[in-house]
C-alpha atoms as a PDB file:
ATOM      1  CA  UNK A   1     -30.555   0.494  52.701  1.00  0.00           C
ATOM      2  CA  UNK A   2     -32.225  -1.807  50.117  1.00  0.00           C
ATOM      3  CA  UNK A   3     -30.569  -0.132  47.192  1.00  0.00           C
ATOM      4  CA  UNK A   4     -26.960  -0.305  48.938  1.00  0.00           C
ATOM      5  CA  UNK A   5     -27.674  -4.002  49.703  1.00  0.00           C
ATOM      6  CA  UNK A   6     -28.326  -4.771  45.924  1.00  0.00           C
ATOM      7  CA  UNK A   7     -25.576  -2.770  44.556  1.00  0.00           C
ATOM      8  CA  UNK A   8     -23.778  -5.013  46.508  1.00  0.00           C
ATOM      9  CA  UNK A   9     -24.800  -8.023  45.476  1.00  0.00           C
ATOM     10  CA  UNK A  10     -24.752  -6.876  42.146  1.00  0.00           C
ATOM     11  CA  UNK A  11     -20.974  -6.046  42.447  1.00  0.00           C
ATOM     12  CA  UNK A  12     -20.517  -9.520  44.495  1.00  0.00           C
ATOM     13  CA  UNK A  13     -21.701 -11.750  41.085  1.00  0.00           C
ATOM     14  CA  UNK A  14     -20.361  -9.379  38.624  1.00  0.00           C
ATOM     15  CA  UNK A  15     -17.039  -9.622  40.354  1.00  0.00           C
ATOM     16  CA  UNK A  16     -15.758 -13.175  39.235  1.00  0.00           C
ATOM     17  CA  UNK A  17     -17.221 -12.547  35.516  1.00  0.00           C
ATOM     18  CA  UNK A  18     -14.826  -9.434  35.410  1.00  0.00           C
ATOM     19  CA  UNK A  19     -11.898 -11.348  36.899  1.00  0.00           C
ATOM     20  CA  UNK A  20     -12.396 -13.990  34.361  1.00  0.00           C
ATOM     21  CA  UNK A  21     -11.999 -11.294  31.188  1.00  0.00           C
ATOM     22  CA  UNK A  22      -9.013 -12.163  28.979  1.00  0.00           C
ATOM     23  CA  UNK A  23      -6.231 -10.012  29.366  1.00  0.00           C
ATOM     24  CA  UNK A  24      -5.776  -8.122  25.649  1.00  0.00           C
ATOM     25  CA  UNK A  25      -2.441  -9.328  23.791  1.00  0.00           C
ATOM     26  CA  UNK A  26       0.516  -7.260  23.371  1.00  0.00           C
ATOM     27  CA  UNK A  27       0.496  -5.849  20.127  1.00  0.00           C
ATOM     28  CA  UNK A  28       2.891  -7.707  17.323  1.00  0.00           C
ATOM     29  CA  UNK A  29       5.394  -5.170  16.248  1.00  0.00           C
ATOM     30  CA  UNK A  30       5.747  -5.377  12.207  1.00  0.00           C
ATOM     31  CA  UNK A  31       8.784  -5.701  10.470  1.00  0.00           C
ATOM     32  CA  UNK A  32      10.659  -2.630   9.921  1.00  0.00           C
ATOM     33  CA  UNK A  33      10.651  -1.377   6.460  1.00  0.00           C
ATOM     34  CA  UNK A  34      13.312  -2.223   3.693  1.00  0.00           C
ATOM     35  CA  UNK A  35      16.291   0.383   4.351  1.00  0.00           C
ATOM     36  CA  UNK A  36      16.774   2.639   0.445  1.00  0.00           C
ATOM     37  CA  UNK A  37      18.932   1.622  -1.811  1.00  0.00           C
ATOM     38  CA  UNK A  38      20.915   3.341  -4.543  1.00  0.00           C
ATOM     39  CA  UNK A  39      17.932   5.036  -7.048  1.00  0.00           C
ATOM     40  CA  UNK A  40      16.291   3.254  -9.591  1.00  0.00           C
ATOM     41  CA  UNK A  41      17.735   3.560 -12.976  1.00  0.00           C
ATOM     42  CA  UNK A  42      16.325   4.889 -16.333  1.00  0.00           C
ATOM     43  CA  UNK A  43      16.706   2.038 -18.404  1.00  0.00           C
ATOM     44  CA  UNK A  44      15.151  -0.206 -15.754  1.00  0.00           C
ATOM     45  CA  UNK A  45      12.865   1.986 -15.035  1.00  0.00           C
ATOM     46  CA  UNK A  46      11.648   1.648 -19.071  1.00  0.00           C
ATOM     47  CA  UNK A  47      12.162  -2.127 -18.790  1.00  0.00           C
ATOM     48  CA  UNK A  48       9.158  -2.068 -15.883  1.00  0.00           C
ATOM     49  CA  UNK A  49       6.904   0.236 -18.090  1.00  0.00           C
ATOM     50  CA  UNK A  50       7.246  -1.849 -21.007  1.00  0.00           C
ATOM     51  CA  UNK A  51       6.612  -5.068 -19.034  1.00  0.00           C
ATOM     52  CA  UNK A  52       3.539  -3.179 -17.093  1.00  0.00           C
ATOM     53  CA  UNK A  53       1.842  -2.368 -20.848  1.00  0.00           C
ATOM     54  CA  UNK A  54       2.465  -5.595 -21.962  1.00  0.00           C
ATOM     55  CA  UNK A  55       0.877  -7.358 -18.879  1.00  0.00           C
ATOM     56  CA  UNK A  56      -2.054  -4.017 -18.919  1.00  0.00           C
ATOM     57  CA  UNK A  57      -2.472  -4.907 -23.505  1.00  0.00           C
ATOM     58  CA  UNK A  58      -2.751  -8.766 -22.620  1.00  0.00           C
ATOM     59  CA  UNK A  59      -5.791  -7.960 -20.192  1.00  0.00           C
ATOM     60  CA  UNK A  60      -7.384  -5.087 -22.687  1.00  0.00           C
ATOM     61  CA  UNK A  61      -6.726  -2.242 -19.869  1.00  0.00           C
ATOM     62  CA  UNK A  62      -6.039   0.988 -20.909  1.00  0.00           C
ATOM     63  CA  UNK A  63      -3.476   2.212 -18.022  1.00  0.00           C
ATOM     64  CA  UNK A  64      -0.990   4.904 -16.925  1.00  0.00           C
ATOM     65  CA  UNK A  65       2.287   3.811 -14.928  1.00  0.00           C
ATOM     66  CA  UNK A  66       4.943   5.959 -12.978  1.00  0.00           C
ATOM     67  CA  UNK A  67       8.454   5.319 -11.831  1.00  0.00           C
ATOM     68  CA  UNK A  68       9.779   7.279  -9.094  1.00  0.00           C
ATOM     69  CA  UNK A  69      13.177   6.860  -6.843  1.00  0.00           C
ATOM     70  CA  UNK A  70      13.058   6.382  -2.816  1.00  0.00           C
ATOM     71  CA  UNK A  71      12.567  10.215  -2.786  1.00  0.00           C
ATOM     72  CA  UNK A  72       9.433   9.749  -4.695  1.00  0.00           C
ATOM     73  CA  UNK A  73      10.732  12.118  -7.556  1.00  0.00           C
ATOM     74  CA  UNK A  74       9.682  11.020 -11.388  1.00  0.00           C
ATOM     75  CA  UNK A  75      12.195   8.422 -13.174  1.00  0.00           C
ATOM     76  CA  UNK A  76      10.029   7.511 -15.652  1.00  0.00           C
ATOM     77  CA  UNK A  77       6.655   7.310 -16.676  1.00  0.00           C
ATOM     78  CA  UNK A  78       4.209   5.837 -19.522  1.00  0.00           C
ATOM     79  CA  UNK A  79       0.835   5.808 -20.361  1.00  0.00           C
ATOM     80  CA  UNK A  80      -1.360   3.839 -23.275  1.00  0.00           C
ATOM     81  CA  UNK A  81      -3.434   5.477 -26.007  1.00  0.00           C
ATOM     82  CA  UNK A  82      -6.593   5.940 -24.422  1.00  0.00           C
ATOM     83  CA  UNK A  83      -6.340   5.786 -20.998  1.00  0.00           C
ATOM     84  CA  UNK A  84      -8.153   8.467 -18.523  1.00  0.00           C
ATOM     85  CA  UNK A  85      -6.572  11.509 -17.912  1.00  0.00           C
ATOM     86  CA  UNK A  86      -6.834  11.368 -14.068  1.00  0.00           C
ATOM     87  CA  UNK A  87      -4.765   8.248 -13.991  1.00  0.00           C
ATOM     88  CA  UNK A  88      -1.938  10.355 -15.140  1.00  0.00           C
ATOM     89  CA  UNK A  89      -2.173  11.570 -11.479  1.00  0.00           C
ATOM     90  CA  UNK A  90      -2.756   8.847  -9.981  1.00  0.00           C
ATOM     91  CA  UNK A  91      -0.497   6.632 -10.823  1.00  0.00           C
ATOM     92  CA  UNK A  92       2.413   9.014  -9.739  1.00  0.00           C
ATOM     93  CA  UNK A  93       0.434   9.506  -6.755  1.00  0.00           C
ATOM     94  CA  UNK A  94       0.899   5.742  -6.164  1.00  0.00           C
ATOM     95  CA  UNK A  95       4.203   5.520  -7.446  1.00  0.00           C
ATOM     96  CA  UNK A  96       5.216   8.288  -4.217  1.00  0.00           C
ATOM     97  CA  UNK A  97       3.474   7.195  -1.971  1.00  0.00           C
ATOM     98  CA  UNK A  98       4.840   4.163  -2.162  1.00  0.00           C
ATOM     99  CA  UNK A  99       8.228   5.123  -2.178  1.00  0.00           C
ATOM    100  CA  UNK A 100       7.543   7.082   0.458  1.00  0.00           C
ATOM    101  CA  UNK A 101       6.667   5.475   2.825  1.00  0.00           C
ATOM    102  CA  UNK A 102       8.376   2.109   2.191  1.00  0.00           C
ATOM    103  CA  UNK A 103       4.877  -0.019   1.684  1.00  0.00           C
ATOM    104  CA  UNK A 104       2.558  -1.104  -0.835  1.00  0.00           C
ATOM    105  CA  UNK A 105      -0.524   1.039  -1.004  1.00  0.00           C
ATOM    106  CA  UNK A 106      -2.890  -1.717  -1.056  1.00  0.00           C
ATOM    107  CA  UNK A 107      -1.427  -2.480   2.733  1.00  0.00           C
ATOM    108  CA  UNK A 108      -2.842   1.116   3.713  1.00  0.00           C
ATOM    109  CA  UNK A 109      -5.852   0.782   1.554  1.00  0.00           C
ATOM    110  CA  UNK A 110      -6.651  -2.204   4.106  1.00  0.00           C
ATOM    111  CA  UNK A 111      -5.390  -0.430   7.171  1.00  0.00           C
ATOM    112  CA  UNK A 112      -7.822   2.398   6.020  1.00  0.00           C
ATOM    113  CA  UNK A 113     -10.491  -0.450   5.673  1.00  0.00           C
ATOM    114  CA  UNK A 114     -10.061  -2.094   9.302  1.00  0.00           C
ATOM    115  CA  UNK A 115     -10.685   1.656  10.129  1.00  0.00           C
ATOM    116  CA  UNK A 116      -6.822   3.032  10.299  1.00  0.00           C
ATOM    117  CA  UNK A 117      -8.472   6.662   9.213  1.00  0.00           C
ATOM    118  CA  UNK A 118      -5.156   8.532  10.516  1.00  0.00           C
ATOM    119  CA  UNK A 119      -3.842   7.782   7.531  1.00  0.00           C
ATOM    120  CA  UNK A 120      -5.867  10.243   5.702  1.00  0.00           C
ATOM    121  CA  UNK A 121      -3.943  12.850   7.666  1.00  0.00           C
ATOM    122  CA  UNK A 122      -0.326  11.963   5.899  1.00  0.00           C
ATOM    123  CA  UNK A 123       1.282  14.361   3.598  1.00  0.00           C
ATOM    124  CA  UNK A 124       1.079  11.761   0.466  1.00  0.00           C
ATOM    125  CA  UNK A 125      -0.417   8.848   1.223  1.00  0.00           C
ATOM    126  CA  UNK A 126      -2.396   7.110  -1.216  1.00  0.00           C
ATOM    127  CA  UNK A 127      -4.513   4.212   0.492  1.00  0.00           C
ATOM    128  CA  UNK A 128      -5.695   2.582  -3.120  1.00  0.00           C
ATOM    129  CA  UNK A 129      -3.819  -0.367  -4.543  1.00  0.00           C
ATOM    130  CA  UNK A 130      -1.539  -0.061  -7.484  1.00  0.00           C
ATOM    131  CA  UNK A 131       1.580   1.463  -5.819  1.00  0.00           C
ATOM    132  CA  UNK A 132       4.296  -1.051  -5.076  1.00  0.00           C
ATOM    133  CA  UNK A 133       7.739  -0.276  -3.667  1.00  0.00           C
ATOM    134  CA  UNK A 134      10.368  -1.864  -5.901  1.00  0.00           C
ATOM    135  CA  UNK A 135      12.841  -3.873  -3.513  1.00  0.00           C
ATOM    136  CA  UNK A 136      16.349  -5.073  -4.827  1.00  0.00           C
ATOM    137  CA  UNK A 137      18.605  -7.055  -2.767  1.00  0.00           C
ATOM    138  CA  UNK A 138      16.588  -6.080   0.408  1.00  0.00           C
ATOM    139  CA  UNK A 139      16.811  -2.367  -0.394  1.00  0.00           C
ATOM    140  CA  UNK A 140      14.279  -0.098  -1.913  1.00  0.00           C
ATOM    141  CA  UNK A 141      15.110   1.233  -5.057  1.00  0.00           C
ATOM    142  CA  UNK A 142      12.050   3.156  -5.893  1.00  0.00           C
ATOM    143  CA  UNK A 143       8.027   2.324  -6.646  1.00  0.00           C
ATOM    144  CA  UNK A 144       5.932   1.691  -9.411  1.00  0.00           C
ATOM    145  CA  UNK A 145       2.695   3.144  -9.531  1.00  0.00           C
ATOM    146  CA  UNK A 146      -0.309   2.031 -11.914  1.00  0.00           C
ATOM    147  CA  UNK A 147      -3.655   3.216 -12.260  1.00  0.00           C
ATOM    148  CA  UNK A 148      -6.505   2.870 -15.072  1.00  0.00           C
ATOM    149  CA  UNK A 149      -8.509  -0.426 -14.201  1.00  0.00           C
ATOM    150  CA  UNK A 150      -9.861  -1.141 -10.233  1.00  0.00           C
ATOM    151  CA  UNK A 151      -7.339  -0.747  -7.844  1.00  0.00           C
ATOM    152  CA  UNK A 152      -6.966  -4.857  -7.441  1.00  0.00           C
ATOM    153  CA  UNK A 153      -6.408  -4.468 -11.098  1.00  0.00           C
ATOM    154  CA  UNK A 154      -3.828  -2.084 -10.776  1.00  0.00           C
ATOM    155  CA  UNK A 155      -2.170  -3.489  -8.146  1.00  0.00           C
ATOM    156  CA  UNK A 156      -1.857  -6.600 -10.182  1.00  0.00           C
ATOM    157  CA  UNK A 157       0.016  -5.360 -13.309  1.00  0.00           C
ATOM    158  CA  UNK A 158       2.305  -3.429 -10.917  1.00  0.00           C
ATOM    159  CA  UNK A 159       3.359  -6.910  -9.239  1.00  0.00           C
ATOM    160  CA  UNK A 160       3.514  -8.563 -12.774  1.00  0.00           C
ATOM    161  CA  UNK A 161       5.849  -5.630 -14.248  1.00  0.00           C
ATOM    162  CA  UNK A 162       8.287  -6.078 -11.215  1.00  0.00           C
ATOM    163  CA  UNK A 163       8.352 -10.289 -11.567  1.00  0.00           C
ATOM    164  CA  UNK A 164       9.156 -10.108 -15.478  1.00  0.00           C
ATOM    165  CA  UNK A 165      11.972  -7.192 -14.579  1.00  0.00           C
ATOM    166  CA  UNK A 166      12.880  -8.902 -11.307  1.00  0.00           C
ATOM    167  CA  UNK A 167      11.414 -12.188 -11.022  1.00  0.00           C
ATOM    168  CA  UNK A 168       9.999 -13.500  -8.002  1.00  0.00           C
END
């Protein structure tokens, strides 16, 4: 009988604290993604990759850079003497999976930070910074992709390459 009584009593005191517990907030739906555009072309395609090794030369980086369309498919690519073989890979890596899936890598890199491991499970995705989608007149017309310094770095002279081409 004792251990009935104090289970309730227990339950009796417990009972306001749990009535009292915030309700959790409705989750805040994000923006939808930029619709595609028309494909980036070649010559502004070369216009970013010029831009992106001038802004990668000013900061002594030694870099690789990709160009791909919505589909993620190769438009253009460069890469400076020097620079590591693997970010040959990379950077087209970024370059798609930015493209993609309509959002700058560095967004997933954090999502995969805060503990978002799904991600790992996509077909593509590339959760390290230096991918950005390239967005004209509210429609994306492909991605950039840079690798060859830390991924902030990378990430960086992607954004700058798009400003000089695009501005903003």
């Amino acid at each position: 009988m004792k251990p009935l009584l104090l289970a309730v009593a227990v339950l009796a005191f417990a009972a306001p604290a749990w009535a009292q517990t915030p309700a959790t907030p409705a989750p805040v739906a994000a923006a939808p993604a930029p619709p595609y555009g028309a494909p980036i072309g070649l010559e502004t395609a070369q216009a970013l990759i010029d831009r992106a090794t001038a802004a990668a030369s000013a900061r002594g980086f030694r870099m690789a850079f990709a160009i791909v369309e919505p589909s993620g498919a190769l438009v253009a690519f460069g890469r400076m003497d020097d620079t590591q073989y693997g970010s040959i890979a990379v950077a087209q890596a970024k370059a798609r999976s930015a493209a993609l899936y309509r959002t700058a890598t560095s967004v997933s890199e954090e999502r995969l930070a805060g503990g978002r491991t799904a991600l790992l499970a996509l077909d593509g995705m590339v959760p390290v910074a230096g991918g950005v989608p390239i967005v004209v007149d509210g429609r994306i017309i492909g991605a950039i992709g840079v690798s060859g310094a830390s991924s902030a770095q990378d990430d960086e002279i992607a954004r700058a390459a798009i400003a000089a081409v695009f501005g903003g």
